[in-house]
C-alpha atoms as a PDB file:
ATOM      1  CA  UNK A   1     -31.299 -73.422 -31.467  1.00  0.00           C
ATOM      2  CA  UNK A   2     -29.898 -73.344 -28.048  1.00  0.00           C
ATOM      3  CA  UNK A   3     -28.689 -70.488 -25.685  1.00  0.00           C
ATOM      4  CA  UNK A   4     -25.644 -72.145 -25.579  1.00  0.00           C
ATOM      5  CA  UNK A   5     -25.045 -72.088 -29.733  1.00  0.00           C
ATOM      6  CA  UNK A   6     -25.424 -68.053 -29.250  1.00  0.00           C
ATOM      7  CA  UNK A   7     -22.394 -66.040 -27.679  1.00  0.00           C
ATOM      8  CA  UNK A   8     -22.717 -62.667 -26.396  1.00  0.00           C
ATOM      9  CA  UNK A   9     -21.066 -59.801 -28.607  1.00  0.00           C
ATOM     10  CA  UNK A  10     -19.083 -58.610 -25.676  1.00  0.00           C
ATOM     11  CA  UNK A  11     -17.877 -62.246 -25.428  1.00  0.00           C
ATOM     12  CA  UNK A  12     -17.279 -62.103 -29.269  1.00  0.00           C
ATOM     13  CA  UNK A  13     -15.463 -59.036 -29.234  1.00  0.00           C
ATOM     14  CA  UNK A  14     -12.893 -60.045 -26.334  1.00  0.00           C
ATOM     15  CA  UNK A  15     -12.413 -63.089 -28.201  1.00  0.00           C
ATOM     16  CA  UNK A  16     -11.556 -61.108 -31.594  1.00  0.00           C
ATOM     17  CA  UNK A  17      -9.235 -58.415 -29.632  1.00  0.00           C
ATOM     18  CA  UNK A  18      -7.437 -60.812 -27.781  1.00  0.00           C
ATOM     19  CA  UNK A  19      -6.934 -62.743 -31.110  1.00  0.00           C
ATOM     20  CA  UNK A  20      -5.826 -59.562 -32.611  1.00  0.00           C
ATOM     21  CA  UNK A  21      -3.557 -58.763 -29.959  1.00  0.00           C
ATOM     22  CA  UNK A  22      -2.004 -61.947 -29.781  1.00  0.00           C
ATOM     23  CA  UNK A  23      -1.052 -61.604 -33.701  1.00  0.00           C
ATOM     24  CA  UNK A  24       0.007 -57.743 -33.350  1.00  0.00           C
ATOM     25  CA  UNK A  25       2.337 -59.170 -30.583  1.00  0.00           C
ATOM     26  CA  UNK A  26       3.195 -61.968 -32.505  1.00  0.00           C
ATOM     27  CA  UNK A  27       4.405 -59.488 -35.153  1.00  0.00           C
ATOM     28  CA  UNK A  28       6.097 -57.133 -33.456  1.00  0.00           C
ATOM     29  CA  UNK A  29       8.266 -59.750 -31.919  1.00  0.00           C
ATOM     30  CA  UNK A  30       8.945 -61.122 -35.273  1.00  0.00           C
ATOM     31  CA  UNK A  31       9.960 -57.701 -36.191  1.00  0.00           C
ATOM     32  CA  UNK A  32      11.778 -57.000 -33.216  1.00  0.00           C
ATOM     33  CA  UNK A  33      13.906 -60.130 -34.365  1.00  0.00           C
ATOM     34  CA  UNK A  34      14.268 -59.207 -37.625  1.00  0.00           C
ATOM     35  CA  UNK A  35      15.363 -55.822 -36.729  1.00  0.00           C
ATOM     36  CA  UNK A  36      17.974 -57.254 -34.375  1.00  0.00           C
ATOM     37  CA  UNK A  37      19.349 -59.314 -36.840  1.00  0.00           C
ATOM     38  CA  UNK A  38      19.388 -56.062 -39.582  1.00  0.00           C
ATOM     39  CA  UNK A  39      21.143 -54.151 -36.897  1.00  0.00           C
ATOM     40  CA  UNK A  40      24.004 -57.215 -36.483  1.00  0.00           C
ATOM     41  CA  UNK A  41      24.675 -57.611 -40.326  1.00  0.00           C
ATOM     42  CA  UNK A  42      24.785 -54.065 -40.486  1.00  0.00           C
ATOM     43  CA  UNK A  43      27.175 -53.545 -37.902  1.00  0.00           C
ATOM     44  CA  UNK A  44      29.323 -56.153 -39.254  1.00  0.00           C
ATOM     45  CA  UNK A  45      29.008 -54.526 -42.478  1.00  0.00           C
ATOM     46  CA  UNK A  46      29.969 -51.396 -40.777  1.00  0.00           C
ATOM     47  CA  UNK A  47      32.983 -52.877 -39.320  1.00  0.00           C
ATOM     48  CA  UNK A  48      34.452 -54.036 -42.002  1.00  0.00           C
ATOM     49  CA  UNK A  49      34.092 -50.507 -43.496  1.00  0.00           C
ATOM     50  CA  UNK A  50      35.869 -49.149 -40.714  1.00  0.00           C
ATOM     51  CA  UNK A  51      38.710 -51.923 -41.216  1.00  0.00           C
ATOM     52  CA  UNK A  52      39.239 -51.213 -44.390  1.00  0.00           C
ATOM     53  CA  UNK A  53      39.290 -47.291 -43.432  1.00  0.00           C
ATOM     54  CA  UNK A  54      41.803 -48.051 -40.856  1.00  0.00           C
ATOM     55  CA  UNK A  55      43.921 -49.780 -43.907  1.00  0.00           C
ATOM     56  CA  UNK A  56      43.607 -46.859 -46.243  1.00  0.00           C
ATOM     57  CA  UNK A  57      44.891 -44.452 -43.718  1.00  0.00           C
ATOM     58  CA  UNK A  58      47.622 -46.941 -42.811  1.00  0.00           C
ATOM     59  CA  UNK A  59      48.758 -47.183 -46.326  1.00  0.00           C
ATOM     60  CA  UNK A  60      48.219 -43.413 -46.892  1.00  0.00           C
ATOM     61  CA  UNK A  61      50.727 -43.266 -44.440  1.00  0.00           C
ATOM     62  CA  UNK A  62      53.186 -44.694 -46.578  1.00  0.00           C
ATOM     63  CA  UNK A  63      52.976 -42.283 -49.230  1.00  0.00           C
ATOM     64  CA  UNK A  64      54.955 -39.466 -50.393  1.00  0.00           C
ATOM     65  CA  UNK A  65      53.446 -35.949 -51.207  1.00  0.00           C
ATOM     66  CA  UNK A  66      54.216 -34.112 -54.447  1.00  0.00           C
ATOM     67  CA  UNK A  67      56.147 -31.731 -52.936  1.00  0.00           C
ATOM     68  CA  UNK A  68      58.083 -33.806 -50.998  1.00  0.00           C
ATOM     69  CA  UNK A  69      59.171 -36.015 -54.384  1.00  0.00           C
ATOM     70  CA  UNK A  70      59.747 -32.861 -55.742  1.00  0.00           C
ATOM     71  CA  UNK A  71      62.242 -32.310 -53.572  1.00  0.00           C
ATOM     72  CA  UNK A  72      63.946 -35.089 -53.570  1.00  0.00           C
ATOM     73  CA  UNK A  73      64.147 -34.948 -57.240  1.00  0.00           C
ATOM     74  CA  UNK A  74      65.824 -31.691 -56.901  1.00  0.00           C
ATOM     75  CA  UNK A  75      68.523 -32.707 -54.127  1.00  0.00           C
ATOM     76  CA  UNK A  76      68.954 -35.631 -56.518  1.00  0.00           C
ATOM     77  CA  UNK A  77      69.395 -33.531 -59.413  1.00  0.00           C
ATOM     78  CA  UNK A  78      71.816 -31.225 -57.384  1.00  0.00           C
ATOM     79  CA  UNK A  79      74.003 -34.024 -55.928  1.00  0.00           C
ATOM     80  CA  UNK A  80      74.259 -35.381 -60.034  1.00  0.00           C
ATOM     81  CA  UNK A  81      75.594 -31.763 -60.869  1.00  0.00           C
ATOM     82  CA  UNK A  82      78.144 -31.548 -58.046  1.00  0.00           C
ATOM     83  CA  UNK A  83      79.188 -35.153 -58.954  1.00  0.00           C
ATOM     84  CA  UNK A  84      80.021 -33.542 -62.235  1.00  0.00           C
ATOM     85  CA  UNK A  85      81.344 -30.946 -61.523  1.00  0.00           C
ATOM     86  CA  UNK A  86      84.220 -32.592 -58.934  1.00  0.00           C
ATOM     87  CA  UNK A  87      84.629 -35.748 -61.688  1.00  0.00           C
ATOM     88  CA  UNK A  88      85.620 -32.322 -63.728  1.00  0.00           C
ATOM     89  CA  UNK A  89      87.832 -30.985 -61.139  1.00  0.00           C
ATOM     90  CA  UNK A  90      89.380 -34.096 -60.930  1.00  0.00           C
ATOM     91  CA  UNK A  91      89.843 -34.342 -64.556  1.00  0.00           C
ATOM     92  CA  UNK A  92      91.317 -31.170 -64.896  1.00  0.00           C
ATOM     93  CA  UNK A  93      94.248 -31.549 -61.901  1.00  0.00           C
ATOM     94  CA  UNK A  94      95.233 -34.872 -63.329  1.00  0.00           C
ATOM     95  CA  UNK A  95      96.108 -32.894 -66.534  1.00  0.00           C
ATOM     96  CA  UNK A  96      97.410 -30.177 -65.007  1.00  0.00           C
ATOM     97  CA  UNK A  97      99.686 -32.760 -62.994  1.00  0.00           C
ATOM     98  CA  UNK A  98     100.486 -34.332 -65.974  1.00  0.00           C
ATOM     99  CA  UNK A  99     101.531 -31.602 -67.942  1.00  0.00           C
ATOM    100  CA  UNK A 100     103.777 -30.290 -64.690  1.00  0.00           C
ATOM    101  CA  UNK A 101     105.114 -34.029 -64.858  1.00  0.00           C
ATOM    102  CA  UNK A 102     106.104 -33.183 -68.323  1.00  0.00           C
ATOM    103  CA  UNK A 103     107.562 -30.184 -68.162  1.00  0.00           C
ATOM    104  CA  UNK A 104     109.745 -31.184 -64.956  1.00  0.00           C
ATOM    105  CA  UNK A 105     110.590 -34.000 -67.366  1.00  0.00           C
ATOM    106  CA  UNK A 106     111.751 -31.893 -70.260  1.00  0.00           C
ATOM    107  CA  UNK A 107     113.584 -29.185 -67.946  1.00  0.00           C
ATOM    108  CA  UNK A 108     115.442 -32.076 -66.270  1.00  0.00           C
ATOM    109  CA  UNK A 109     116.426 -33.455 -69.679  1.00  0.00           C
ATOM    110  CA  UNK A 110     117.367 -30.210 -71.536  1.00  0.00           C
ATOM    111  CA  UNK A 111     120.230 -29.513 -68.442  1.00  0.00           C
ATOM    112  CA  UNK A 112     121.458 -32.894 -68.615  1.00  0.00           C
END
């Protein structure tokens, strides 16, 4: 064998760490990319989260609260009673004029 078929172990060993350096970079570029693109889908992801938040509150917005049906139940309920009540009013003077109608009527006959 030859001096030249033999390699020094400090020549051996730069060899291997630059090898293994040039994979660990290799890798953590790859992973640098990969975590790039993780962090894009994720904000996407996120985004549409937040748009769909954004919706929710907007239709939330067009809601009514108990307490506010409530009380429109009970202005409703209040107007149907005072509807009533005047269709009764109304009711009654109509027979009331009616029956003055009548008596003028008989009064004006009986002195004739």
């Amino acid at each position: 064998m030859n001096n030249d078929d033999y390699v020094s172990l400090r020549d051996f060993m730069e060899t291997q760490f630059e090898s293994i350096e040039k994979r660990f970079a290799q890798y953590i570029e790859y992973n640098n990319r990969e975590i790039s693109s993780t962090r894009r889908d994720l904000d996407r992801r996120l985004e549409g989260m937040n748009e769909f938040r954004r919706q929710l509150d907007a239709q939330a917005d067009t809601f009514v609260t108990k307490e506010a049906f409530k009380d429109v139940i009970r202005r409703i309920t209040d107007l149907e009673k005072t509807k009533y009540t005047r269709e009764g009013q109304i009711a009654l003077t109509s027979a009331l004029i009616g029956f003055f109608m009548l008596v003028v009527a008989l009064i004006v006959k009986w002195f004739r």
